[in-house]
N, C-alpha and C. Protein backbone atom coordinates (compact mmCIF):
# COMPACT_ATOMS: atom_id res chain seq x y z
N UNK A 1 -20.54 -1.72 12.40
CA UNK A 1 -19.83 -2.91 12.03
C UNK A 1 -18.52 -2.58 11.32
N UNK A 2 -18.25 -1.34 10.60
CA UNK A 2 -17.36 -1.13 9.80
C UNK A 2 -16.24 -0.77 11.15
N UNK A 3 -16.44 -0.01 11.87
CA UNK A 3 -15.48 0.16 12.56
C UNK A 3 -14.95 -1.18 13.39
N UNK A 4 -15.61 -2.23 13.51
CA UNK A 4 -15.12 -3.42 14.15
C UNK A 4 -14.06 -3.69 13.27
N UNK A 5 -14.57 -3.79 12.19
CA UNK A 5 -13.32 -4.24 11.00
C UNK A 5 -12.40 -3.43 10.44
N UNK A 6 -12.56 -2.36 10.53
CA UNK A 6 -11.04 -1.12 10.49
C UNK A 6 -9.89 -1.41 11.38
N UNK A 7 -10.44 -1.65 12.94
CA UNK A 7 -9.72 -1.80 14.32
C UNK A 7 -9.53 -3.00 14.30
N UNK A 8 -9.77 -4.22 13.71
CA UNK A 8 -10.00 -5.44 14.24
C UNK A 8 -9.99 -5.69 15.31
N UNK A 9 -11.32 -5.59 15.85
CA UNK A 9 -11.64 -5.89 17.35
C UNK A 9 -12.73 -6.63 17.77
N UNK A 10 -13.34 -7.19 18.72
CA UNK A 10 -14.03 -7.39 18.56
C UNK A 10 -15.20 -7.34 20.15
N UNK A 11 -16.46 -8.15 20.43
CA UNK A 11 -16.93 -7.86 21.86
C UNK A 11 -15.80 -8.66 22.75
N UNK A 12 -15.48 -10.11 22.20
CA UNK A 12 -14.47 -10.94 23.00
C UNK A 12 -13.20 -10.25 22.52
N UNK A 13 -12.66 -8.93 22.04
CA UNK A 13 -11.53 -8.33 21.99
C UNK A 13 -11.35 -7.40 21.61
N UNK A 14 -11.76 -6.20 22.57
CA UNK A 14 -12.19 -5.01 23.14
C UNK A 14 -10.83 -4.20 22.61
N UNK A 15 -10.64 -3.24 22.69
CA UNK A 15 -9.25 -2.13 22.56
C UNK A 15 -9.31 -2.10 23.75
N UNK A 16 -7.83 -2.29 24.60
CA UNK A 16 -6.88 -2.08 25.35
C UNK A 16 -7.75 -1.17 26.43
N UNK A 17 -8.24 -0.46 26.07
CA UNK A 17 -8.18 0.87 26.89
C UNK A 17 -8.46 2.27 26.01
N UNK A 18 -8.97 3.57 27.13
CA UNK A 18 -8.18 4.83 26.31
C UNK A 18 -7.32 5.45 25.98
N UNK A 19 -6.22 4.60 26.85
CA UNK A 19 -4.91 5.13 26.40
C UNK A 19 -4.13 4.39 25.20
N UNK A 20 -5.37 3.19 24.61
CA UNK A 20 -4.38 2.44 23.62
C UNK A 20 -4.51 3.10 22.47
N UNK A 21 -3.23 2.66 21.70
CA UNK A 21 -2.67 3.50 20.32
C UNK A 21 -3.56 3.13 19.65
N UNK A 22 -4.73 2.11 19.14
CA UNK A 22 -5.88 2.29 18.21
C UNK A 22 -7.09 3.12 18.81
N UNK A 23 -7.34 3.35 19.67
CA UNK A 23 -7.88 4.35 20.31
C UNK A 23 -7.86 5.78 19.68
N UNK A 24 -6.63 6.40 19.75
CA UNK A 24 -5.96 7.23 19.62
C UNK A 24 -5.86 7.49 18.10
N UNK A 25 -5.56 6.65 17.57
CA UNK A 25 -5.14 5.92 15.83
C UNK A 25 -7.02 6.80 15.50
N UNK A 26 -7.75 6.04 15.82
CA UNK A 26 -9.20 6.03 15.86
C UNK A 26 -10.00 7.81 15.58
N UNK A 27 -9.80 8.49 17.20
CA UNK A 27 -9.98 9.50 17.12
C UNK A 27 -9.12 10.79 16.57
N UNK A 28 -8.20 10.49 16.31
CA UNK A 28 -7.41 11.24 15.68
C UNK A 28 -8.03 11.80 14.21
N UNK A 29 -9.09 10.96 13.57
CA UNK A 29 -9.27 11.24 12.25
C UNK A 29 -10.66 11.85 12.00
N UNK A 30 -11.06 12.54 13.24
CA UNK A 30 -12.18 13.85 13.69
C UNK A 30 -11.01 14.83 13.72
N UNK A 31 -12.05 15.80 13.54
CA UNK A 31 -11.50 17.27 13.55
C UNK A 31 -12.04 17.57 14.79
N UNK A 32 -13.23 17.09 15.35
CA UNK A 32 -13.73 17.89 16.31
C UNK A 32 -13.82 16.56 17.37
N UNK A 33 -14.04 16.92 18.76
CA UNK A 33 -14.33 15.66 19.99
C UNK A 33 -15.50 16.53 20.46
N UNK A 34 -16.38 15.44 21.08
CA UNK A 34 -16.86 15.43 22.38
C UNK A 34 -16.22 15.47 23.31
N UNK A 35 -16.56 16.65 24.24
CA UNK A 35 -15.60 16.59 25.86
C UNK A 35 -16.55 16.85 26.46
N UNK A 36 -18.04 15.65 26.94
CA UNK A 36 -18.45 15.90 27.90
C UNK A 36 -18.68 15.42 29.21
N UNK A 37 -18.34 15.88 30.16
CA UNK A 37 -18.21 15.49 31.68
C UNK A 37 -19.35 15.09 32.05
N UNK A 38 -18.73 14.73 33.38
CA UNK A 38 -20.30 13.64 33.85
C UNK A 38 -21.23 14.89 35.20
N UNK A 39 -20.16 15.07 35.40
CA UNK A 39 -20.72 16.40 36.17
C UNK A 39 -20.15 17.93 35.67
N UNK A 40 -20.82 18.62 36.26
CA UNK A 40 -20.80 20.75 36.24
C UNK A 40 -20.02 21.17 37.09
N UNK A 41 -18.32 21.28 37.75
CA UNK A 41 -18.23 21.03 38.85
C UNK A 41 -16.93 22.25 38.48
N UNK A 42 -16.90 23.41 39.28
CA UNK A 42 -15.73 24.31 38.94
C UNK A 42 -14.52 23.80 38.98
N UNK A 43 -14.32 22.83 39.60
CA UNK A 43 -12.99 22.39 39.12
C UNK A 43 -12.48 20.47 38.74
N UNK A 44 -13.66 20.42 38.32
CA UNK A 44 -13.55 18.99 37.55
C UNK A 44 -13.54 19.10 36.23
N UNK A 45 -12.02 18.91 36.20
CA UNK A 45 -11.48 18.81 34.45
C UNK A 45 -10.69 17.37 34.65
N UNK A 46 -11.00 16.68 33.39
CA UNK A 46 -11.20 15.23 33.24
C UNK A 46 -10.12 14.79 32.21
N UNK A 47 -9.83 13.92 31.79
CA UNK A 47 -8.87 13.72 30.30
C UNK A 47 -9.69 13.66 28.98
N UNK A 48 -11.13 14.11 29.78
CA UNK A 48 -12.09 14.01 28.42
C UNK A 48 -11.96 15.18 27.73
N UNK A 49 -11.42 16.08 28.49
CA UNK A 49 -11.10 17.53 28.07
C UNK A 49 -9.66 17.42 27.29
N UNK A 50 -8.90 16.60 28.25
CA UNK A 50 -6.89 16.95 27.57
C UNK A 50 -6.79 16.03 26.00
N UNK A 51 -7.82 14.55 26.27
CA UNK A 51 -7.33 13.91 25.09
C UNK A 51 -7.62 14.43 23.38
N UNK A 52 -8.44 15.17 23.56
CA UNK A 52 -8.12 15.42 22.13
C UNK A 52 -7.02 16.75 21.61
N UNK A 53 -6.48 17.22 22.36
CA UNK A 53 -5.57 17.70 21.83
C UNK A 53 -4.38 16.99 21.70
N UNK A 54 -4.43 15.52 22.52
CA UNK A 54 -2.78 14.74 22.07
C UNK A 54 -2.98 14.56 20.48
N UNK A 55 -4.55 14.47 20.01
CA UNK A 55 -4.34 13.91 18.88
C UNK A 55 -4.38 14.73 17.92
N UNK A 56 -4.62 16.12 18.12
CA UNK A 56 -4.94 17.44 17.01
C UNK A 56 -6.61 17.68 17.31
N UNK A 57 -7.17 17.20 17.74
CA UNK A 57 -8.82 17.49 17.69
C UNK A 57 -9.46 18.62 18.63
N UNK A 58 -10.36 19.42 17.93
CA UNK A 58 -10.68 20.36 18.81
C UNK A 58 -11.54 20.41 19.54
N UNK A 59 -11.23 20.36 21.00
CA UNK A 59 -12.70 19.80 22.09
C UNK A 59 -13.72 20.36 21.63
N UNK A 60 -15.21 19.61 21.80
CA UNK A 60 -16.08 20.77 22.08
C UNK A 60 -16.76 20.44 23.31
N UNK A 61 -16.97 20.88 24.18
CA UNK A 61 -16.64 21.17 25.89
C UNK A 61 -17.97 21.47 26.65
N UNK A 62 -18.51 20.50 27.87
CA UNK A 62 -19.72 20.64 28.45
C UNK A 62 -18.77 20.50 30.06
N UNK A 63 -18.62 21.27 30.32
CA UNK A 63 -18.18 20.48 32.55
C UNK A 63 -17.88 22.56 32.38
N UNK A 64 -16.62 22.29 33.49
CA UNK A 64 -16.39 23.09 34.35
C UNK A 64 -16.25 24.46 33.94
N UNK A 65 -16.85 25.28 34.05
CA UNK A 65 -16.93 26.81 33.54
C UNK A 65 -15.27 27.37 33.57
N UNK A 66 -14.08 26.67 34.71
CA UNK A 66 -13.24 27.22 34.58
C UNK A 66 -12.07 27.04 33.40
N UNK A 67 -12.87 26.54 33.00
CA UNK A 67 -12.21 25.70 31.19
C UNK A 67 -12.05 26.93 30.44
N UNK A 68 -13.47 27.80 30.10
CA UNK A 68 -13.19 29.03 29.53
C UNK A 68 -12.53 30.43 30.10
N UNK A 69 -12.30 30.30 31.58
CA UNK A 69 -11.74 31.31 32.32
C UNK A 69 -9.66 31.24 31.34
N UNK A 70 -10.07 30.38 32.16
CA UNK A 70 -8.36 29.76 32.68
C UNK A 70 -7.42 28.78 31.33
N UNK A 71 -8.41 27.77 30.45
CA UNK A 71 -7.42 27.60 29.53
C UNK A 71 -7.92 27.54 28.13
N UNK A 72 -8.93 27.92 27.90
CA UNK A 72 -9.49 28.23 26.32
C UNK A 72 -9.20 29.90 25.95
N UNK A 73 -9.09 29.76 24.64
CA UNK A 73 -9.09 31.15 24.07
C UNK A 73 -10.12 30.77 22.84
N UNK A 74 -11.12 31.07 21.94
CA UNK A 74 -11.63 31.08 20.67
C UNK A 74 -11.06 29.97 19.82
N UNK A 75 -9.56 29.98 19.83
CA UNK A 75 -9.14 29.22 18.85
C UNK A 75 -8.43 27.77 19.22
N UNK A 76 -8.63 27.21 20.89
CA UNK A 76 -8.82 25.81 21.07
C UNK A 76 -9.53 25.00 21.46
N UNK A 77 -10.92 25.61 22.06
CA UNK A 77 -11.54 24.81 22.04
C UNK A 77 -13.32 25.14 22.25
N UNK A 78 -14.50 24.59 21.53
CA UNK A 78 -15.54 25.36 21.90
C UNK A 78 -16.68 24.84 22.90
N UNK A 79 -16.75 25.54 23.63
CA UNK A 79 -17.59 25.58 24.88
C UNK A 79 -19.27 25.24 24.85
N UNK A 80 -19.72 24.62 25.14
CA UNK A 80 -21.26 24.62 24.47
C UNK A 80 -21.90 25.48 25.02
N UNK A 81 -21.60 25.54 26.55
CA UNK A 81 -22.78 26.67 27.39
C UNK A 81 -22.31 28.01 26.97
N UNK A 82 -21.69 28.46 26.10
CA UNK A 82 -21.60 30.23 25.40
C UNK A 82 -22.60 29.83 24.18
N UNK A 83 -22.74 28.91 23.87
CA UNK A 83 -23.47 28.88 22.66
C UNK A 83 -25.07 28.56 23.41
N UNK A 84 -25.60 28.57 24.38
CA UNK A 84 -27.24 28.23 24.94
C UNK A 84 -27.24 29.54 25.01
């Protein structure tokens, strides 16, 4: 309920979208995101992966194995399947 009333929003007046600026406003004030995909798929990378770095947040990452090949290093973002 508290977050209805931070955002003022409501069920009859939803936020915009994920691309809207309270959205954004919103998650910005985690340190860390969820980035998890709906599928395992070597090359399905989603904006569930890109959006938290528009806002400073550091993914933490379930989809495509080529995430840790090709654009993670240790210090942007953490992978869950190195940690099983």
């Amino acid at each position: 309920m508290l977050i209805y009333t931070l955002l003022n929003f409501s069920l009859t007046n939803p936020i915009g979208g994920m691309d809207h600026e309270d959205f954004y406003r919103l998650t910005a004030k985690y340190k860390f995101t969820l980035a998890l995909e709906n599928a395992v798929c070597d090359d399905y990378i989603t904006e569930k992966f890109w959006r938290p770095f528009l806002v400073g947040s550091v993914p933490i990452v379930f989809g495509s194995p080529k995430i840790k090949v090709s654009l993670c290093d240790s210090f942007t973002c953490m992978i869950i399947l190195s940690y099983i």
